[in-house]
N, C-alpha and C. Protein backbone atom coordinates (compact mmCIF):
# COMPACT_ATOMS: atom_id res chain seq x y z
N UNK A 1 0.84 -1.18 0.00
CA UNK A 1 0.00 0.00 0.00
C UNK A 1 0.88 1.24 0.00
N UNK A 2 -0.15 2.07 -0.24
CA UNK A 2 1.26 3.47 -0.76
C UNK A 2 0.87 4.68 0.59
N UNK A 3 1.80 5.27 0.56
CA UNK A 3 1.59 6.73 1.25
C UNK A 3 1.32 6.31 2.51
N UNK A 4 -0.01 7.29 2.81
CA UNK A 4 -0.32 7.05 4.74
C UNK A 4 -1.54 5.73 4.48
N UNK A 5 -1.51 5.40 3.83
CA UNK A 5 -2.88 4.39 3.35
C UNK A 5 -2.84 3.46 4.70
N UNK A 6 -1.63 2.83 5.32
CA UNK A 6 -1.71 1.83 5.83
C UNK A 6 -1.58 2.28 7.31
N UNK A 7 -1.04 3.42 7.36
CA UNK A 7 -0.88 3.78 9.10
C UNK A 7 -2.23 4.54 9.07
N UNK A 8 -3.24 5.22 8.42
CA UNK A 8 -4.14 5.27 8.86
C UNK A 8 -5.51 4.37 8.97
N UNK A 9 -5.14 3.11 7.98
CA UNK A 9 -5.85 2.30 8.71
C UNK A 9 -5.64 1.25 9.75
N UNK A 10 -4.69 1.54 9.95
CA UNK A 10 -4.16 1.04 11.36
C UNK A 10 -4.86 1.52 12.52
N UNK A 11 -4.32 2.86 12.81
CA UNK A 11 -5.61 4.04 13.47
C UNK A 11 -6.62 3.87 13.32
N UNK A 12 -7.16 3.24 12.75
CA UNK A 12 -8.96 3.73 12.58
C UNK A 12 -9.37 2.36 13.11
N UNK A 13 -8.33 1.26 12.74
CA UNK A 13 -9.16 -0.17 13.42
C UNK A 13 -8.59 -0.02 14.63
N UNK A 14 -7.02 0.33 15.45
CA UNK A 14 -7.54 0.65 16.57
C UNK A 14 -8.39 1.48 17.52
N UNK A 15 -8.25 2.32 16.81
CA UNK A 15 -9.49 3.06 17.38
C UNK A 15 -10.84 2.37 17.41
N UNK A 16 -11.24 1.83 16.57
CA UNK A 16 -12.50 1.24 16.45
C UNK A 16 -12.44 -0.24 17.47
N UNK A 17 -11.49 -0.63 17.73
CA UNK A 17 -11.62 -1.78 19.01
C UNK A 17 -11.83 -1.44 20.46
N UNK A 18 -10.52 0.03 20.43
CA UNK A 18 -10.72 0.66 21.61
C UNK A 18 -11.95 1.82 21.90
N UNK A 19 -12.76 2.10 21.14
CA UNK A 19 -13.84 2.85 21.33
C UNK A 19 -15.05 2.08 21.35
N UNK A 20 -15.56 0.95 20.81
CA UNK A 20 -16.58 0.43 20.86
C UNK A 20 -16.40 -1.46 21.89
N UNK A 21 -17.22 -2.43 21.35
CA UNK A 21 -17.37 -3.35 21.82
C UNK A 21 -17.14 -4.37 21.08
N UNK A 22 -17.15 -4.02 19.85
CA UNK A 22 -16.39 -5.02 18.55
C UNK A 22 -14.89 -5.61 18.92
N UNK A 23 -15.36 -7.19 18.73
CA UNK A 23 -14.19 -7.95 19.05
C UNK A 23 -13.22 -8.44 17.61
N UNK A 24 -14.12 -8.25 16.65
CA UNK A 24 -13.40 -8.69 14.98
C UNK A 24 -13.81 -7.98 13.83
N UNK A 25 -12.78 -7.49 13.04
CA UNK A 25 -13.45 -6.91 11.57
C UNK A 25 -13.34 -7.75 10.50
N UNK A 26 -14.00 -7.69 9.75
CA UNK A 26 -14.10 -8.39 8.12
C UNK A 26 -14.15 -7.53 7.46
N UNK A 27 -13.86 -8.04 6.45
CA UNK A 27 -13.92 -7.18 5.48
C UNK A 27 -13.50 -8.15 3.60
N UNK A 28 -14.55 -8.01 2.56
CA UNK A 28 -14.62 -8.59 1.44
C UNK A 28 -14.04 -7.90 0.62
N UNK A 29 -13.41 -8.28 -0.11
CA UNK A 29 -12.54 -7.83 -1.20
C UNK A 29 -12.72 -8.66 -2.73
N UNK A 30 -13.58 -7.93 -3.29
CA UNK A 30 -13.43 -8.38 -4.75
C UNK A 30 -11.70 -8.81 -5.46
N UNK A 31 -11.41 -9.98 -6.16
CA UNK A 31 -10.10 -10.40 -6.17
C UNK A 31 -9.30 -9.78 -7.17
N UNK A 32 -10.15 -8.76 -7.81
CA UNK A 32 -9.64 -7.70 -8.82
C UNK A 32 -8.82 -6.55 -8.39
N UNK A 33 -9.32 -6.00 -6.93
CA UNK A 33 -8.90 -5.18 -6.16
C UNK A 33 -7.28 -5.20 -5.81
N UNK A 34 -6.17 -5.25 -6.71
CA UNK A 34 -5.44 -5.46 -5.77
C UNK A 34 -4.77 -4.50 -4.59
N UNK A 35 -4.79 -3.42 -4.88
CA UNK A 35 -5.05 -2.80 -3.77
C UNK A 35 -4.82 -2.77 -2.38
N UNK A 36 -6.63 -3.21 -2.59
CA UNK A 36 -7.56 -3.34 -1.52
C UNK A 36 -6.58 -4.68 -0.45
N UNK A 37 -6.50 -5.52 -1.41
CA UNK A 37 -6.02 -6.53 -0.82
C UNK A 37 -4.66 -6.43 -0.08
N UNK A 38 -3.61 -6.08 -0.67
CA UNK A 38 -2.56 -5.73 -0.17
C UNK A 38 -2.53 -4.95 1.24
N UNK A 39 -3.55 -4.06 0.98
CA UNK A 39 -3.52 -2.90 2.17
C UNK A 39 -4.36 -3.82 3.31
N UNK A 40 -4.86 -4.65 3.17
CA UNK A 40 -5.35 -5.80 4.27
C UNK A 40 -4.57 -6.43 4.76
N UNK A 41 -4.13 -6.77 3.89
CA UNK A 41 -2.15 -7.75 4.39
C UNK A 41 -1.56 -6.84 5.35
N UNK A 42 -1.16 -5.79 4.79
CA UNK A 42 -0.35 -4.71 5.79
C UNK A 42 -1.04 -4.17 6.67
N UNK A 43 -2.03 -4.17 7.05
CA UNK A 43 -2.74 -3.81 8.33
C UNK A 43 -2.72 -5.13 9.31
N UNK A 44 -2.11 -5.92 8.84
CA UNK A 44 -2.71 -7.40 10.30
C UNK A 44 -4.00 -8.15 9.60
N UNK A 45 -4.76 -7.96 8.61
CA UNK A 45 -5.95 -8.99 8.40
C UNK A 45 -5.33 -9.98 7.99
N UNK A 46 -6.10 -11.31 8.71
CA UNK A 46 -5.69 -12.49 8.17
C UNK A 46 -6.41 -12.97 6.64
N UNK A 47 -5.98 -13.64 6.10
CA UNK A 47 -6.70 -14.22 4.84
C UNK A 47 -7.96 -15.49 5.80
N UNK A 48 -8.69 -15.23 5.47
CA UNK A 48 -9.61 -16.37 5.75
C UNK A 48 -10.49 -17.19 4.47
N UNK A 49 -10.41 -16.74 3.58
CA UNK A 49 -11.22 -17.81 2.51
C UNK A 49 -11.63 -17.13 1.33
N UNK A 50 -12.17 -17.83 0.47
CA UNK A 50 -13.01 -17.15 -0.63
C UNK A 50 -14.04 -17.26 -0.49
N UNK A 51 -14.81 -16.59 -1.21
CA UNK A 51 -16.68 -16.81 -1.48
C UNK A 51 -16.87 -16.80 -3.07
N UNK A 52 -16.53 -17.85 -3.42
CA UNK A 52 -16.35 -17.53 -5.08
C UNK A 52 -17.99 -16.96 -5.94
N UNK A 53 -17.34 -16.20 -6.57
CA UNK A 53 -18.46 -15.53 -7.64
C UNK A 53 -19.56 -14.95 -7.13
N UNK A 54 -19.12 -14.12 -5.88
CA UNK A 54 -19.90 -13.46 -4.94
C UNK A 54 -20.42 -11.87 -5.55
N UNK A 55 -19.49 -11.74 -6.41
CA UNK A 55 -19.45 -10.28 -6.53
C UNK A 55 -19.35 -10.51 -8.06
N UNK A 56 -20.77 -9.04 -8.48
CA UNK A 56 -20.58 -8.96 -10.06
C UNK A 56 -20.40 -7.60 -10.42
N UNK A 57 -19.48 -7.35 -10.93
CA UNK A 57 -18.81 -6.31 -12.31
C UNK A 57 -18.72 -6.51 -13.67
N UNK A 58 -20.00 -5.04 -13.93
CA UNK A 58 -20.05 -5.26 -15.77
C UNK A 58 -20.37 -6.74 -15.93
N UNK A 59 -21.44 -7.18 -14.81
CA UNK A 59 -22.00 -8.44 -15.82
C UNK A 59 -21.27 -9.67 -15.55
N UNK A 60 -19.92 -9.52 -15.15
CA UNK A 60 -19.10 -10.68 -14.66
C UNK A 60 -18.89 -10.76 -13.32
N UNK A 61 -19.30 -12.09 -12.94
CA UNK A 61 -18.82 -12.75 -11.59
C UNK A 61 -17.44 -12.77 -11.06
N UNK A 62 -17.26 -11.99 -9.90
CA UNK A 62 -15.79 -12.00 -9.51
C UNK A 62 -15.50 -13.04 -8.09
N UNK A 63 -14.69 -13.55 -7.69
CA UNK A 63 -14.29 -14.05 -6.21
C UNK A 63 -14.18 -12.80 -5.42
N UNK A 64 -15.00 -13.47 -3.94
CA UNK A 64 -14.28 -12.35 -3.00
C UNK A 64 -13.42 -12.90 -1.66
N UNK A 65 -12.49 -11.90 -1.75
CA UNK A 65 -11.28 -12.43 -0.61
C UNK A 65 -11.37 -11.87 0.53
N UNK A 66 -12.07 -13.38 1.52
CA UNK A 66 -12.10 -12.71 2.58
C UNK A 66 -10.82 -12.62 3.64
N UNK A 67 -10.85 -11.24 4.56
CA UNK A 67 -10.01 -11.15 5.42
C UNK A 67 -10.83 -10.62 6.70
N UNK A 68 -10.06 -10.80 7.68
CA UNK A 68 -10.48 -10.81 9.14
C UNK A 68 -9.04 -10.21 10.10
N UNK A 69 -9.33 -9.79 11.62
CA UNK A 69 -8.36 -8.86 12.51
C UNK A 69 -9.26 -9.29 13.47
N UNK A 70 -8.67 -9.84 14.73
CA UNK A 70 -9.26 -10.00 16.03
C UNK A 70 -8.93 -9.08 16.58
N UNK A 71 -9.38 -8.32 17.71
CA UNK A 71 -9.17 -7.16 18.98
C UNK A 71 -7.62 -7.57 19.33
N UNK A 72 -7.95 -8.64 20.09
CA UNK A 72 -7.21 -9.47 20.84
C UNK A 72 -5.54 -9.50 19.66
N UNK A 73 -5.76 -9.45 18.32
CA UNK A 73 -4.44 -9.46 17.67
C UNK A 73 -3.70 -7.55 17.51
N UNK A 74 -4.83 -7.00 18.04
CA UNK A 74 -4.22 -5.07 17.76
C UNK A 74 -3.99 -4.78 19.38
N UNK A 75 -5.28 -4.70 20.02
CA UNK A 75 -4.82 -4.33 21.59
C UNK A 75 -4.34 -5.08 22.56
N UNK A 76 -3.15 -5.58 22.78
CA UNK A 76 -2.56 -6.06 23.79
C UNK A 76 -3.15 -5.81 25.77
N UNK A 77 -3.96 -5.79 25.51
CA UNK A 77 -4.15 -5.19 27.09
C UNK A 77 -3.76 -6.07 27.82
């Protein structure tokens, strides 16, 4: 991921563990995205699976890549 892309989503999921009651995030990623994906890697999401042909663009069926972050893997308390 480029620039501040990845330290501010770093910030925002801790923040979001330490401000609310949420113990895990997800998050789907069309497999076109690469991106998206990368910048999941570098934040701590784990890869957890596909959902194949979940997602359609222009008519075509894409895979989506799921990823996941436990509390318990950002805030050490």
């Amino acid at each position: 991921a480029r620039g501040k892309a990845v330290e501010i989503s770093r910030g925002a999921i801790e923040w979001m563990f330490m401000n609310t009651f949420y113990l895990h995030i997800s998050a789907s990623i069309p497999e076109y995205n690469k991106f998206a994906i990368r910048l999941a890697r570098e934040v701590g999401m784990e890869f957890v699976g596909i959902n194949k042909g979940a997602f359609m663009k222009n008519g075509k069926l894409h895979n989506q890549y799921l990823f996941g972050i436990k509390k318990e893997d950002v805030c050490h308390q």
